[in-house]
Each structure stands twice: as C-alpha cells, then as structure tokens.
C-alpha atoms as a PDB file:
ATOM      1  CA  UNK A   1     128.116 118.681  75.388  1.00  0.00           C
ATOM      2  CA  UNK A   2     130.988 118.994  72.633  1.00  0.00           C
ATOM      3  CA  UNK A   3     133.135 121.024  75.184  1.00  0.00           C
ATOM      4  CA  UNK A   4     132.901 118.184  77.601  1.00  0.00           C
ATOM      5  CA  UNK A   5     133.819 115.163  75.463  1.00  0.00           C
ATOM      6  CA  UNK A   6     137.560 117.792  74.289  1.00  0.00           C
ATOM      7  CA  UNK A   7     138.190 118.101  77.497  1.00  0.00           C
ATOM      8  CA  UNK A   8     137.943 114.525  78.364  1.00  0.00           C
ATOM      9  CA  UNK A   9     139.966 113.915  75.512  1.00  0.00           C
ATOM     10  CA  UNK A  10     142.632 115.847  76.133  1.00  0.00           C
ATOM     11  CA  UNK A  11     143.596 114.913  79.777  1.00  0.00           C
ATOM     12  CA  UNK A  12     145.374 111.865  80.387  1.00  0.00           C
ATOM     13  CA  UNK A  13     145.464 109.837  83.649  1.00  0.00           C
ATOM     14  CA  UNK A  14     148.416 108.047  84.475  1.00  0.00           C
ATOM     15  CA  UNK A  15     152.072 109.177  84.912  1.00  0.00           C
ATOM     16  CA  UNK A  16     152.988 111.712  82.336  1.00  0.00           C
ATOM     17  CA  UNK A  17     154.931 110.658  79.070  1.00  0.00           C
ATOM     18  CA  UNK A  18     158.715 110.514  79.027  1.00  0.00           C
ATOM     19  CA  UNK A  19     159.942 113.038  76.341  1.00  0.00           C
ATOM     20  CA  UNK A  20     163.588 111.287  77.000  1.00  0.00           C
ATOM     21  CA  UNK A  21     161.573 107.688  75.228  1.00  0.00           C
ATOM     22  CA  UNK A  22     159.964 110.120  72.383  1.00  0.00           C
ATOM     23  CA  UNK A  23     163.972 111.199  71.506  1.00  0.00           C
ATOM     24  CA  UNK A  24     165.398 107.527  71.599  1.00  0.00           C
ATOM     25  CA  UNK A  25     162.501 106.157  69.431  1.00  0.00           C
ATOM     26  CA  UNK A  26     162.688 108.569  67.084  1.00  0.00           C
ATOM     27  CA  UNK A  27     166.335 108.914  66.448  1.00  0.00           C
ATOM     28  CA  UNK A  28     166.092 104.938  66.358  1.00  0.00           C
ATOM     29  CA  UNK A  29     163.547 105.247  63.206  1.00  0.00           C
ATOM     30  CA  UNK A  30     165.893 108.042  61.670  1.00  0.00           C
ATOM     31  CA  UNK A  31     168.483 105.615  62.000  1.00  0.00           C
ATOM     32  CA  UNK A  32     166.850 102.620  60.493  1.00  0.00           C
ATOM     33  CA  UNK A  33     165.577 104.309  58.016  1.00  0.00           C
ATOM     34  CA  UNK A  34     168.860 105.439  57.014  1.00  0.00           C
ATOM     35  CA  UNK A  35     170.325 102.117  56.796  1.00  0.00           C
ATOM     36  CA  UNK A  36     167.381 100.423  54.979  1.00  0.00           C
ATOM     37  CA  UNK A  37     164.918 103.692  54.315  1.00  0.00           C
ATOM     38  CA  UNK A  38     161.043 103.801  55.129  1.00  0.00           C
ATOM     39  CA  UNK A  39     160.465 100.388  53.604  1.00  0.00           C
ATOM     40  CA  UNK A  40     162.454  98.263  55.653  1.00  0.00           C
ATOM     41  CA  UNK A  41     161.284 100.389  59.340  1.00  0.00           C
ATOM     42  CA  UNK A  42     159.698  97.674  61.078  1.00  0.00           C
ATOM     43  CA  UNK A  43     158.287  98.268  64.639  1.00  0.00           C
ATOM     44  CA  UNK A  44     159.849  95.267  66.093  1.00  0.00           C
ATOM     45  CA  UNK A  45     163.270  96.387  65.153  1.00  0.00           C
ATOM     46  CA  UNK A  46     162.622  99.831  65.679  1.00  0.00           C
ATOM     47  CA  UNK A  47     161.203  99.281  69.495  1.00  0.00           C
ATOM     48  CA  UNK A  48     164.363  96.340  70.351  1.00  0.00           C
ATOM     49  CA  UNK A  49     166.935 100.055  68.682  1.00  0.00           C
ATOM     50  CA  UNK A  50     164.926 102.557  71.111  1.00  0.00           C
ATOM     51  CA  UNK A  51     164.587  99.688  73.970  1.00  0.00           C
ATOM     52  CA  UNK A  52     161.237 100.003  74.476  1.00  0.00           C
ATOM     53  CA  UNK A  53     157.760  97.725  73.793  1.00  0.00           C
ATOM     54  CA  UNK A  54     155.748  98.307  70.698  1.00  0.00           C
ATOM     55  CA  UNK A  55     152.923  99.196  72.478  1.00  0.00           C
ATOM     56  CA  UNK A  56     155.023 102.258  73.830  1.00  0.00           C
ATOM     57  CA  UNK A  57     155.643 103.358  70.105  1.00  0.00           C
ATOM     58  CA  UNK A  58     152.245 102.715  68.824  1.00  0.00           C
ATOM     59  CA  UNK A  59     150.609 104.248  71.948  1.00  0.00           C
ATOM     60  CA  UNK A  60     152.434 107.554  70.895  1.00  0.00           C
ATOM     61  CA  UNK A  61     152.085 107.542  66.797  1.00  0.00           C
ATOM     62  CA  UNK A  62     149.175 105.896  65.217  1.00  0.00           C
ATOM     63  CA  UNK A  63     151.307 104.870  62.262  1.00  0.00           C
ATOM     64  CA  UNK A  64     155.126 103.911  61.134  1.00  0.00           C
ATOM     65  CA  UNK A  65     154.576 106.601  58.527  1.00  0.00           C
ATOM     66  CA  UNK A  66     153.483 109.443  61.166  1.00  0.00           C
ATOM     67  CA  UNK A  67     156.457 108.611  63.277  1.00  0.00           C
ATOM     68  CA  UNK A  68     158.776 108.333  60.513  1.00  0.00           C
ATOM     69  CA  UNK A  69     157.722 112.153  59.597  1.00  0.00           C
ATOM     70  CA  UNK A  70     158.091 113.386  63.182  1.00  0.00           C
ATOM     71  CA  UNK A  71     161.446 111.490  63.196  1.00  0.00           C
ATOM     72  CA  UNK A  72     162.991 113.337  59.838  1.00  0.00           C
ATOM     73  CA  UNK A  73     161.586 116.989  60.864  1.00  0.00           C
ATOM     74  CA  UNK A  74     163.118 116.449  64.420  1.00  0.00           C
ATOM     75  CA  UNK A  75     166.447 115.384  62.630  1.00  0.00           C
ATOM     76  CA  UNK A  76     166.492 118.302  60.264  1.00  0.00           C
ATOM     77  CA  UNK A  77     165.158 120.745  62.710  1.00  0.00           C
ATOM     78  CA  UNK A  78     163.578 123.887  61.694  1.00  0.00           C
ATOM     79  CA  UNK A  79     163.884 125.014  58.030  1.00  0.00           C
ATOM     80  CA  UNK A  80     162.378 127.973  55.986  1.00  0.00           C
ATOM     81  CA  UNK A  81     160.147 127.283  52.980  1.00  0.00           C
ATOM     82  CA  UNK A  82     161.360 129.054  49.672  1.00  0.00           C
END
C-alpha cells in the first residue's frame, strides 16, 4: 500500500519541467540577492528578473529560503569539505 502511494508521488503528468526556467530563476535569486542579500529576495521581483509567474517558482521550491540555497550551491558549484 506504501509502495503505491511513492510511486504515485513521484510521477508527474503534464509536460515535463524546463531545466532552461530552473537556470534563469535561479541565477535571478543569486543576483538579487547579491544586490540586496536574502532579506530583500522577494518572489515578485525575483519571478518579473527570471520572466516567469510565481506560481512557476513556488511550484518548483516550497520556500524563498530552499531556492535561495539551490541558487548559491549552483553558483559556487561543487566544493570539497575540509
């Protein structure tokens, strides 16, 4: 019954997700966030920078904060812990 309800959860119906709108969005929050850091990222201005609806942003990361950690580790790419 478990087994079911994972497998329902991960397929998706609909037309697959643009990984070209996952790049612009996030180097839009690295971008804000550079200019006025985490604090001033507001999804408004972030989705009019990355051209794209909030719903499209908020469909993808369940929080600003989420998405402004994806957008930093994408930016400084992999890195070895010491």
């Amino acid at each position: 019954m478990g087994r079911g309800k994972l497998v329902q959860a991960e397929s998706r119906v609909g037309r697959p997700r643009d990984p070209e709108v996952d790049g612009r969005i996030m180097a839009a929050a690295f971008e804000i966030m550079s200019e006025v850091n985490f604090r001033g990222l507001r999804a408004d201005a972030l989705a009019d920078r990355a051209g794209v609806p909030k719903s499209t942003i908020y469909r993808r990361w369940p929080s600003l904060a989420e998405l402004a950690v994806d957008a930093i580790d994408t930016r400084l790419g992999p890195r070895a812990l010491q």
